[in-house]
Protein backbone atom coordinates (compact mmCIF):
# COMPACT_ATOMS: atom_id res chain seq x y z
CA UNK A 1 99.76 157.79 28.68
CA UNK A 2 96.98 154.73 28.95
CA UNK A 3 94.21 154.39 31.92
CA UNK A 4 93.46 151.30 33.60
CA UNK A 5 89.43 150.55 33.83
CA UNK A 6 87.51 149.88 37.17
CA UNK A 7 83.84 148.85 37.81
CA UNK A 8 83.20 151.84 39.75
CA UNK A 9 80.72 154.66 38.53
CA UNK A 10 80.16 158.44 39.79
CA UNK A 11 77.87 161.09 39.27
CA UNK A 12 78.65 165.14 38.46
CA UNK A 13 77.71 165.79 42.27
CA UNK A 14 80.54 163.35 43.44
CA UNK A 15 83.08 165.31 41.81
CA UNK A 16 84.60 168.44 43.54
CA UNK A 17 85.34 171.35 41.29
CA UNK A 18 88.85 170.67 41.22
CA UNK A 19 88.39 167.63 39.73
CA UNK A 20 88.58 165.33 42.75
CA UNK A 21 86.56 162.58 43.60
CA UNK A 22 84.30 162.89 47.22
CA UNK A 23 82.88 159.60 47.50
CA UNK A 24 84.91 157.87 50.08
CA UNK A 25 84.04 154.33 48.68
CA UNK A 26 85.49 155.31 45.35
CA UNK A 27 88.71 156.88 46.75
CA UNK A 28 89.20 153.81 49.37
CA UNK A 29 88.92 151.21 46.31
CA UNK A 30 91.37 153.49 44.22
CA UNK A 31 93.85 153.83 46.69
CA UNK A 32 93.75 150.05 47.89
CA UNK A 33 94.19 149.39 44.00
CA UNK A 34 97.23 151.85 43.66
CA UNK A 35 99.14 150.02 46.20
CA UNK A 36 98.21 146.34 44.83
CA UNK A 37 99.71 147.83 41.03
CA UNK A 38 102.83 149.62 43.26
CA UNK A 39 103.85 146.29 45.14
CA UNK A 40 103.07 144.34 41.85
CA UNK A 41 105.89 146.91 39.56
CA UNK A 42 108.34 147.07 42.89
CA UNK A 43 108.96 143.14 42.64
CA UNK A 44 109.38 143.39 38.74
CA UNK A 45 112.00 144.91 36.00
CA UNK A 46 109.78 146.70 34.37
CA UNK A 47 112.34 149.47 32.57
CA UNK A 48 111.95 148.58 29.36
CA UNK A 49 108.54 148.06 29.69
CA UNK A 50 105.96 150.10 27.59
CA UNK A 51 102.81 151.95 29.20
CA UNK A 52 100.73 149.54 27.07
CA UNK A 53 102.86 146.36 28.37
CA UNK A 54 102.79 147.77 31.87
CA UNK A 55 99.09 147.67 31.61
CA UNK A 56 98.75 144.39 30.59
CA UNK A 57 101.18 143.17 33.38
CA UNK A 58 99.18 144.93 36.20
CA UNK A 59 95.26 144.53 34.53
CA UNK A 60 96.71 140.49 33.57
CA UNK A 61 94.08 138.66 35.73
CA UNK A 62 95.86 135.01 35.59
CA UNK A 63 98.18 136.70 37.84
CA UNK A 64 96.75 138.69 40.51
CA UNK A 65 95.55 135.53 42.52
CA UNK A 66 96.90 136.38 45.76
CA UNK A 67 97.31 134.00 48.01
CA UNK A 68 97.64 136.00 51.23
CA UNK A 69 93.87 136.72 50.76
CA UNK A 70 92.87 133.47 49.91
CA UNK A 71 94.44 131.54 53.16
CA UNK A 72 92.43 134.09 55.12
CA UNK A 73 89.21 133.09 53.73
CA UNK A 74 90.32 129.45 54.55
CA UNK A 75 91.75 129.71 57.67
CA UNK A 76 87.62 131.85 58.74
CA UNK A 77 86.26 129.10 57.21
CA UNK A 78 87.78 126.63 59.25
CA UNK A 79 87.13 128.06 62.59
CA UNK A 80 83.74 129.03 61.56
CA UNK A 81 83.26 125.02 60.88
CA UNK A 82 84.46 123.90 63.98
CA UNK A 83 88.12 123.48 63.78
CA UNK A 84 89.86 126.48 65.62
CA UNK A 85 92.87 124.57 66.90
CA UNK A 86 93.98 123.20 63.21
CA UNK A 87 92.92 127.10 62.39
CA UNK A 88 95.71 128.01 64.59
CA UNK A 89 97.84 125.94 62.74
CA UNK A 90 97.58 127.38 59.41
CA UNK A 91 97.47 130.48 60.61
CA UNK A 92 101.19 130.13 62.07
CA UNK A 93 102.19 129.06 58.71
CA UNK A 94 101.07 131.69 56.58
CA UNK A 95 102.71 134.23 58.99
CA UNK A 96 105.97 132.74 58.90
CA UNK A 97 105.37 132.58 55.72
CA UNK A 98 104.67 135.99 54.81
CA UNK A 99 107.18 137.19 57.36
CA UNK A 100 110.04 134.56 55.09
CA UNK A 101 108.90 136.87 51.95
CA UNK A 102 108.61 140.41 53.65
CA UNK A 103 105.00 140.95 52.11
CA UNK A 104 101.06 140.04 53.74
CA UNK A 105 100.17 140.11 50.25
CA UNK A 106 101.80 136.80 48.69
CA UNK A 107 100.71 136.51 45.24
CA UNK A 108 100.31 132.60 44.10
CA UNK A 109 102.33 132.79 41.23
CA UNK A 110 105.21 134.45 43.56
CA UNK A 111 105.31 130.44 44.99
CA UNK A 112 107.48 128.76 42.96
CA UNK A 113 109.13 125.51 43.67
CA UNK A 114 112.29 127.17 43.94
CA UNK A 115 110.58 130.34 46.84
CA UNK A 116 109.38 126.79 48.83
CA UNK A 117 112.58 124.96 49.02
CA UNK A 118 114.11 127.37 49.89
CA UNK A 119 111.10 128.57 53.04
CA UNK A 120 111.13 124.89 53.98
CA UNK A 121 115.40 125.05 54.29
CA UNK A 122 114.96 127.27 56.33
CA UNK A 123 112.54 125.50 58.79
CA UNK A 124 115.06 122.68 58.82
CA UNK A 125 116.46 123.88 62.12
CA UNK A 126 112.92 123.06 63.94
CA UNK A 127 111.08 119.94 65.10
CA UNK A 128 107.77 120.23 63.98
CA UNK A 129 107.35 123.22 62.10
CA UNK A 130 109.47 122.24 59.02
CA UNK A 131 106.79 119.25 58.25
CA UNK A 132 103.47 121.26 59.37
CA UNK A 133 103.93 124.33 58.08
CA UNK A 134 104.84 123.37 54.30
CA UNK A 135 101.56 120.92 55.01
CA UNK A 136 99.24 123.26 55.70
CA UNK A 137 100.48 125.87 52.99
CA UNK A 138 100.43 122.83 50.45
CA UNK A 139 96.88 122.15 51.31
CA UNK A 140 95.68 125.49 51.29
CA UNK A 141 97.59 125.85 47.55
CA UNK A 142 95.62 122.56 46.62
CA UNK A 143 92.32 123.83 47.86
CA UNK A 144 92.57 127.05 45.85
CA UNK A 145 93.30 125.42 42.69
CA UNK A 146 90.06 123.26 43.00
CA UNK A 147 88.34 126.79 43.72
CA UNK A 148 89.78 129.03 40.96
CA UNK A 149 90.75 126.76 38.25
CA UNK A 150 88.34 124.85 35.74
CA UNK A 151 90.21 123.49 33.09
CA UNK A 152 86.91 122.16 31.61
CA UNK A 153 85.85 125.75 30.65
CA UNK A 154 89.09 126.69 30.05
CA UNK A 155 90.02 129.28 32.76
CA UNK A 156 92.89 128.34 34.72
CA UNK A 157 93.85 131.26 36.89
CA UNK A 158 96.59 129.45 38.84
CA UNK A 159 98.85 128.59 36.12
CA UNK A 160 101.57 125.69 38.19
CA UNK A 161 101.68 123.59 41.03
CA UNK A 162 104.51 124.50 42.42
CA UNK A 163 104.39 121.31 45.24
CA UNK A 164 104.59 118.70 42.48
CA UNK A 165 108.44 119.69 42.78
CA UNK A 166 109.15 120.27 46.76
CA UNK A 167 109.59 117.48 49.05
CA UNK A 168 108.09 117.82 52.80
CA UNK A 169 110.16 116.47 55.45
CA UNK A 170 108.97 114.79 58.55
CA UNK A 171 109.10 116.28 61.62
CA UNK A 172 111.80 115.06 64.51
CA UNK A 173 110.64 112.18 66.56
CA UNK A 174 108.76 113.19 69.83
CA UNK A 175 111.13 113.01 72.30
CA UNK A 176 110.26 110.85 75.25
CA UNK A 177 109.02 113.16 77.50
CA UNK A 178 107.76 110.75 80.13
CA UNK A 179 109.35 110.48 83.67
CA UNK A 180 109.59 107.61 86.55
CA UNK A 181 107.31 106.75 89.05
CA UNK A 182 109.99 107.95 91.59
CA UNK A 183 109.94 110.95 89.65
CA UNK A 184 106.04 111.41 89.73
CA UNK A 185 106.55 110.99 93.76
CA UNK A 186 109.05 113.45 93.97
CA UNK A 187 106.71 116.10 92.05
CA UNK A 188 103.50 115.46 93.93
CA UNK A 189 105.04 115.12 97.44
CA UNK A 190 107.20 117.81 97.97
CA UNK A 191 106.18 121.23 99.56
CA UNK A 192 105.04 124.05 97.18
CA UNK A 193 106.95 126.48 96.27
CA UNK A 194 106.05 130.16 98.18
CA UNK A 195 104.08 132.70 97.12
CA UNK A 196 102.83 135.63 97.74
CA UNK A 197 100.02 135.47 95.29
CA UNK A 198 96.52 134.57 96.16
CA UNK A 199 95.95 132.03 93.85
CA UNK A 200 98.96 130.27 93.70
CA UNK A 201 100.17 128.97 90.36
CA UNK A 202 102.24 126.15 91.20
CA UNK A 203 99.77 124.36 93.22
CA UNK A 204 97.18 125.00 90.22
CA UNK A 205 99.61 123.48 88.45
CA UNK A 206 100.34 120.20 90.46
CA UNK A 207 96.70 119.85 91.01
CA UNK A 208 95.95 119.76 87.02
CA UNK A 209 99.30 117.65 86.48
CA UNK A 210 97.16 115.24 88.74
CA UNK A 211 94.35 115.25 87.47
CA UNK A 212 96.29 114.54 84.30
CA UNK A 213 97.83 112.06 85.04
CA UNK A 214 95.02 110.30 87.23
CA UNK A 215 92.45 110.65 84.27
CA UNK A 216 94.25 109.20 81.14
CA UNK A 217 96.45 111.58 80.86
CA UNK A 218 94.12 114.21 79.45
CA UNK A 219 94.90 117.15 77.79
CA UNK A 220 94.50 120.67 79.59
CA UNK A 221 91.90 121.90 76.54
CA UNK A 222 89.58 118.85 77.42
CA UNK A 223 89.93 119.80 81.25
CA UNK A 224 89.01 123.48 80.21
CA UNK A 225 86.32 122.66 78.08
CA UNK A 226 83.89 119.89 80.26
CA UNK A 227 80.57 121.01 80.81
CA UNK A 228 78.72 119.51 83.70
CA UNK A 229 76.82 117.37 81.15
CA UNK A 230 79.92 115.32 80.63
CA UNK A 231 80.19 114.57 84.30
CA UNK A 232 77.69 111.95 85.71
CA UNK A 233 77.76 109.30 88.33
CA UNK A 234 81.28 109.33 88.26
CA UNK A 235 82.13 109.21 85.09
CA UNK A 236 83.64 112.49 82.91
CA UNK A 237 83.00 111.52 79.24
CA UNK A 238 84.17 114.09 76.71
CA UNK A 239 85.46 114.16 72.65
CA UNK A 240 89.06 114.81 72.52
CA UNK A 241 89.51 118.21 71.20
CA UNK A 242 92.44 117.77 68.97
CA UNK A 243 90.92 114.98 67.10
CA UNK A 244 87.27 115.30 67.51
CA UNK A 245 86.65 116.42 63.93
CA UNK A 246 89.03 113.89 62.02
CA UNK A 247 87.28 110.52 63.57
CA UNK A 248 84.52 108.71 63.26
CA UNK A 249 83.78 108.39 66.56
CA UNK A 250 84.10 112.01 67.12
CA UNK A 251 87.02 111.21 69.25
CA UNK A 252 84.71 109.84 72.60
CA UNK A 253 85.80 108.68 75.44
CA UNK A 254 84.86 108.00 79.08
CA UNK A 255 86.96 107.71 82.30
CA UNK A 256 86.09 106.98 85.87
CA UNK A 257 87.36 109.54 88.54
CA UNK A 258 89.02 107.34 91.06
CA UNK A 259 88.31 108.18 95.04
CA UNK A 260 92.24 109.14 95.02
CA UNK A 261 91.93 112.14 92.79
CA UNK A 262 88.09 113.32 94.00
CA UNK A 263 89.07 115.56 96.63
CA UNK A 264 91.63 117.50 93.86
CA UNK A 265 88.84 117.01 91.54
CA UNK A 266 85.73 118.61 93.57
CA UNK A 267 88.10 121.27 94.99
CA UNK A 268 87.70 123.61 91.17
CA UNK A 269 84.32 122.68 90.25
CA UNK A 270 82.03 125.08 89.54
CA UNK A 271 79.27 126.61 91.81
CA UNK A 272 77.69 129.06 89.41
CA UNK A 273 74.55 127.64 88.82
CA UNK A 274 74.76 129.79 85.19
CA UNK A 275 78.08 128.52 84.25
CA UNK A 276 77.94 125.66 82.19
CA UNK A 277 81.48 124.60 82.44
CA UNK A 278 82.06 121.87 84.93
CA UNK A 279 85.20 123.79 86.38
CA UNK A 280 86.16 127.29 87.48
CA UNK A 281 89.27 127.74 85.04
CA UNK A 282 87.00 130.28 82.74
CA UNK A 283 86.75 132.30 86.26
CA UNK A 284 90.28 132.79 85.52
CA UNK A 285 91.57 132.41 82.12
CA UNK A 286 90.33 133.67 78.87
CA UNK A 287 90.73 130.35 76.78
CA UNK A 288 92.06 127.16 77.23
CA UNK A 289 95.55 128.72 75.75
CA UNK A 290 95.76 130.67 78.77
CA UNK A 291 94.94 127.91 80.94
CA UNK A 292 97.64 125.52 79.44
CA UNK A 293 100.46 128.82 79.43
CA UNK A 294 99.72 129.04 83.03
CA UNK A 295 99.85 125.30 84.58
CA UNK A 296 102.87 125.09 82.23
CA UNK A 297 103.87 127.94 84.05
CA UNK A 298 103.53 126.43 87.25
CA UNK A 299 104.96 123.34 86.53
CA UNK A 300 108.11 125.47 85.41
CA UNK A 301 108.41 126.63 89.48
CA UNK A 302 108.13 123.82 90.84
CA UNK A 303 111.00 122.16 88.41
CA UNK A 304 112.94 125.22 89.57
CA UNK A 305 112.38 125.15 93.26
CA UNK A 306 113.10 121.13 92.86
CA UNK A 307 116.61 122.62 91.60
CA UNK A 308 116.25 120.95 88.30
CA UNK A 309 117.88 122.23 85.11
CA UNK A 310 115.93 124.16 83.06
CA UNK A 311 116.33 121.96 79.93
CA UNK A 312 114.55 119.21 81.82
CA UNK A 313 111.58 120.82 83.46
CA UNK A 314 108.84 118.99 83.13
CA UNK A 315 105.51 120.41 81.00
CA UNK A 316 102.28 119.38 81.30
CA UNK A 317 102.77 116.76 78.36
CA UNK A 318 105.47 115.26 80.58
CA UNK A 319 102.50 113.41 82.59
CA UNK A 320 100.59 112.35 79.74
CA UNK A 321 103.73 110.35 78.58
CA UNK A 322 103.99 109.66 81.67
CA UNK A 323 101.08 108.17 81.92
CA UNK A 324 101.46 106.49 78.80
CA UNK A 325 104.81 104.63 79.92
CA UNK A 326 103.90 103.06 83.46
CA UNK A 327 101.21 101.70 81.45
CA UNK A 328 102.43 99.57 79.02
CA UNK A 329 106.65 99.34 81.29
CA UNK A 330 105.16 98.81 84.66
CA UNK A 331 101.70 97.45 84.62
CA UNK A 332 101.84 94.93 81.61
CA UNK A 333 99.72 96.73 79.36
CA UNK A 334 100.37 96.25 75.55
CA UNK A 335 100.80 99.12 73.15
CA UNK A 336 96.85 98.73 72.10
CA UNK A 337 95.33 98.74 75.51
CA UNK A 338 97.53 102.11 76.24
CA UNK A 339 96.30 103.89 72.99
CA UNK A 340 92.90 103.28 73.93
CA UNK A 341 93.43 104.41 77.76
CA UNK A 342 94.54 107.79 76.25
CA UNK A 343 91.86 107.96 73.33
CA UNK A 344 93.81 107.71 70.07
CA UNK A 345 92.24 105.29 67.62
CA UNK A 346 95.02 103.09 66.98
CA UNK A 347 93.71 102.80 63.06
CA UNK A 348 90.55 101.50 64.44
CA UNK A 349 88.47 104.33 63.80
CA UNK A 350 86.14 102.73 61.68
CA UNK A 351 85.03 100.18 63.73
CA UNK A 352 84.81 102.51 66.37
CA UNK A 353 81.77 104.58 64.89
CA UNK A 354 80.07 101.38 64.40
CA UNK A 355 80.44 99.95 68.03
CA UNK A 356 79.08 101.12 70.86
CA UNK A 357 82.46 100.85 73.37
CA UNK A 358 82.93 99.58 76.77
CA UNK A 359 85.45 101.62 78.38
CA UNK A 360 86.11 99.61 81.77
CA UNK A 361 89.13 97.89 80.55
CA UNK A 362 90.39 101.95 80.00
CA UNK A 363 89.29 102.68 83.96
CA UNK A 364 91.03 99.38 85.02
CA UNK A 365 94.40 100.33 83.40
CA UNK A 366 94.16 103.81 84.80
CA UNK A 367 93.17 102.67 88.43
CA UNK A 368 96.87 100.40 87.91
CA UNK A 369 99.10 103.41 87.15
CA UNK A 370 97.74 105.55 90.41
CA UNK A 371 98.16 102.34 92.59
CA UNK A 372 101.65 101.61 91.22
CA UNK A 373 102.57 105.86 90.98
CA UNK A 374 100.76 106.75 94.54
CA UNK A 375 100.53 103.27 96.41
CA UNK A 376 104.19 101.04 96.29
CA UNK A 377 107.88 102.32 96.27
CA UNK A 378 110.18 101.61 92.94
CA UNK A 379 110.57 98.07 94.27
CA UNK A 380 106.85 96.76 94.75
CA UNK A 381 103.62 97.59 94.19
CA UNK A 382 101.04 97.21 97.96
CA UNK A 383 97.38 97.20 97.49
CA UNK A 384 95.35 97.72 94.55
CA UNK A 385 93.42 100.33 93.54
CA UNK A 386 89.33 100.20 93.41
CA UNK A 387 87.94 97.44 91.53
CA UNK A 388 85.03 98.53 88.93
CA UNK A 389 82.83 96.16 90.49
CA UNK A 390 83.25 98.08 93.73
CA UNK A 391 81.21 101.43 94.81
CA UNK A 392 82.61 104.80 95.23
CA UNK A 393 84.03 106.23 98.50
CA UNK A 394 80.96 107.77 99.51
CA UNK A 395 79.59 104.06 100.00
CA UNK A 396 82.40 103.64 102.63
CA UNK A 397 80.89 102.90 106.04
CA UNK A 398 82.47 102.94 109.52
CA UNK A 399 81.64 101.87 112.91
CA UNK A 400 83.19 101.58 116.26
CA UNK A 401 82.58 97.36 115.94
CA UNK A 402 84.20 97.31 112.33
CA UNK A 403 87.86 96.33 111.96
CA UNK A 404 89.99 98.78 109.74
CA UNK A 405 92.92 98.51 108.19
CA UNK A 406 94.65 101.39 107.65
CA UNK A 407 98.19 102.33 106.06
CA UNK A 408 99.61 106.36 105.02
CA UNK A 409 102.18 105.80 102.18
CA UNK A 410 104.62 109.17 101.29
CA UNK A 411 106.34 108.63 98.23
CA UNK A 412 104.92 105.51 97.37
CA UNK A 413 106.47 104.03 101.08
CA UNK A 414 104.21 102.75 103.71
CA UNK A 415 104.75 105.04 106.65
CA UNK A 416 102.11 104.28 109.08
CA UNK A 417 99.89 101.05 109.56
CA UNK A 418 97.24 100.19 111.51
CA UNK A 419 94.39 97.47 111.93
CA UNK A 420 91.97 98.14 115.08
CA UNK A 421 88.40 98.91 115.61
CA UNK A 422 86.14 101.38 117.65
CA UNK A 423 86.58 104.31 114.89
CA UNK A 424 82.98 106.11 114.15
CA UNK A 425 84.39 107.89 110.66
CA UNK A 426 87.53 108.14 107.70
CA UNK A 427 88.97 111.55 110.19
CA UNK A 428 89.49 109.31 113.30
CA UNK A 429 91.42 106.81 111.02
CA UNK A 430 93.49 109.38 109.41
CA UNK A 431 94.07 111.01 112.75
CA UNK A 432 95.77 107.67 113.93
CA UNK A 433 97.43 107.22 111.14
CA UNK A 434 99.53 110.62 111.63
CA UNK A 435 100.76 110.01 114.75
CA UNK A 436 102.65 107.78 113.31
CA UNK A 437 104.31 109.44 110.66
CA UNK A 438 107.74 110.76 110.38
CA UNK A 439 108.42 114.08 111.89
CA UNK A 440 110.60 115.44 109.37
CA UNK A 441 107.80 115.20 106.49
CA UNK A 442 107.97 118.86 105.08
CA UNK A 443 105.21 121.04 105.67
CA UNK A 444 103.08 121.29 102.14
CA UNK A 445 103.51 117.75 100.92
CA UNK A 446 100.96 115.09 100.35
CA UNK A 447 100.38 112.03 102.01
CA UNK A 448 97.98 109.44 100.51
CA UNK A 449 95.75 107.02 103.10
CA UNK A 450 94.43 104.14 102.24
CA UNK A 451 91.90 102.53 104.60
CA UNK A 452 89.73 98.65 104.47
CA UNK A 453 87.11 97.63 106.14
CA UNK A 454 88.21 94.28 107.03
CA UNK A 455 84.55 93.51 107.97
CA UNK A 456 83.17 94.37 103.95
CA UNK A 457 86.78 94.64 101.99
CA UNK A 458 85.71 97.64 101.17
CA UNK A 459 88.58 100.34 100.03
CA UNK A 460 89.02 103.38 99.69
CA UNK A 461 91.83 106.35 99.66
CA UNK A 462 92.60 109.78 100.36
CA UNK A 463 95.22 112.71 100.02
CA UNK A 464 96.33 115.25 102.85
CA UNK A 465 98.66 117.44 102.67
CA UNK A 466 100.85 118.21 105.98
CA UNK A 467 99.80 122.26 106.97
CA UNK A 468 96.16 121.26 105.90
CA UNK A 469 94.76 118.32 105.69
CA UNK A 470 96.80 117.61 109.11
């Protein structure tokens, strides 16, 4: 028979007369300690093990690291300085992780190079996971070693490194997600799918895909998180989320809301005075997860009442790519000029903390991919979108003596044109305009306006949508 010590003391009036221990605390830590040594002799042949040998297995504290606890303390740490979303990450790997080994209480030196070869096998079937996972449980190995290992004084608690042996592979190429301009029209234009909820999700979901796609292609967790601080004369200027903490710059950038998207844009700002957020999505969605499952969601209907295959509906990624490849195919952007429309740092980020950046060029590029999306067919692009130099829409005057030219474009096609005088405001315009459009344009879709004054060259457009707006 042999005992194995604990720090834990008791007095006489802690014991019952049977002989048990009262004190909760004690009985808690014993128990919790009884199923740490019962896991520990389940996983190892110990039959021809003495009690003396058995004790010095279970009380041998080189061994008992256990990882499980460790990547929990790492993974609090990280969210408590600042980086939930890579949290998220690592999270997701240590739970496939544990799930791959049956246990929540992974021991380090159960992580041998041969238990991660054969983990990361089999994550070879997936497209990202097989390179992030094995990176974030590597990192989290290499970060406990620093912690519990000092070879200067001799105590080395984590006896291998079991990633000096295991290979990471790299994750599958993105696949090209981005679709046509044609495409683009066909998604905007079209009538929304019915619903019978009051809030309906597919045109929260167009409306974001807009905004999306109008602003940069920005992601929904920036959308989510803008506070009405970032929005001024104009201008939205934000740090990207998902790389915020990683550059030098913090990730800044800002991006002029163009007259096309304001209506979309005004229509879910907030009105709560006490709300800090510059939109209403925390009104109805917990977190910026929830937000993104939803337009995704949305998006999803719309592919499906479109009659599309399900293995290409779009996502909301689909109009950041989007985005990303009108730039640079269709208005004669180079590779640079698009990273820096969609705020990645294009191994700049240096030089970016030092400079204070202009962001124009940015605006300019972004103003080209609505005119050439919302304002020409696939042939030719008609018009141009707002120059900087110009004012907003709300500058836009009109009187009966001013001379206004006026065309409605559906799907990128000019549908109606007009150039006369005597209108007082934008309505009386628009109002003209739709007499001349086609009759058979589906109640529910969009039709952009855009209107000169011939008088000022002034410009400016607009968005109704056929049931609504006229």
């Amino acid at each position: 028979m042999g005992y194995i010590k604990t720090d834990k003391l008791i007095t006489d009036k802690q014991i019952l007369k049977s002989g048990e221990i009262k004190d909760a605390v004690v009985n808690e830590y014993c128990s919790r300690e009884i199923l740490k040594y019962t896991d520990m002799i389940n996983r190892k042949d110990i039959s021809n093990y003495s009690v003396t040998e058995l004790i010095d297995y279970l009380t041998r504290v080189d061994d008992n690291v256990c990882f499980s606890e460790f990547a929990t303390l790492y993974i609090d740490r990280m969210i408590r300085e600042g980086h939930e979303r890579n949290a998220k990450n690592y999270r997701l790997a240590v739970n496939h992780l544990e799930r791959y080994l049956g246990t929540t209480r992974i021991m380090f030196n159960h992580l041998t190079s041969t238990v991660l070869k054969k983990w990361i096998d089999y994550l070879s079937k997936t497209n990202r996971a097989k390179e992030m996972y094995p990176t974030c449980i590597r990192q989290i190995f290499k970060k406990a070693i620093i912690e519990f290992n000092d070879e200067e004084r001799g105590i080395v608690r984590i006896k291998f490194n079991p990633w000096l042996k295991v290979s990471i592979p790299k994750s599958d190429n993105t696949v090209q997600r981005a679709i046509s301009a044609e495409a683009c029209r066909e998604f905007f234009n079209r009538p929304l799918p019915e619903t019978k909820m009051i809030s309906s999700l597919p045109e929260l979901a167009r409306d974001v895909s807009l905004l999306s796609l109008c602003l940069g292609g920005i992601n929904t967790v920036d959308l989510y998180e803008l506070k009405k601080e970032n929005y001024k004369d104009g201008i939205i200027g934000y740090k990207r989320a998902k790389t915020r903490h990683s550059r030098r710059d913090e990730a800044y950038i800002e991006m002029r809301v163009e007259p096309f998207i304001q209506s979309t844009f005004d229509k879910y700002l907030s009105h709560d005075e006490n709300e800090e957020y510059l939109f209403n999505f925390h009104k109805r969605y917990s977190n910026s997860d929830s937000f993104n499952a939803n337009v995704n969601n949305g998006i999803r209907k719309i592919c499906a009442d479109m009659g599309m295959k399900k293995k290409d509906y779009y996502c909301y990624y689909t109009f950041r790519h989007t985005w990303a490849t009108i730039a640079q195919n269709d208005c004669d952007a180079n590779l640079y000029e698009v990273a820096f429309g969609m705020n990645h740092s294009h191994g700049l980020n240096v030089t970016r903390g030092y400079v204070k950046i202009d962001f124009s060029s940015a605006w300019r590029l972004n103003a080209k991919v609505i005119d050439f999306i919302f304002f020409s067919d696939e042939k030719s692009k008609q018009g141009k979108a707002r120059d900087i130099e110009e004012p907003a829409d709300k500058m836009f005057r009109i009187s009966k003596k001013m001379m206004i030219y006026g065309r409605a474009y559906f799907k990128g096609k000019v549908v109606g044109e007009l150039t006369d005088i005597g209108f007082s405001n934008v309505d009386e315009v628009i109002a003209e305009l739709v007499k001349q459009l086609p009759k058979d344009i589906p109640t529910g879709c969009n039709v952009q306006f855009r209107l000169t004054n011939c008088d000022s060259q002034k410009e400016v457009v607009y968005e109704r949508s056929k049931g609504k707006g006229f």
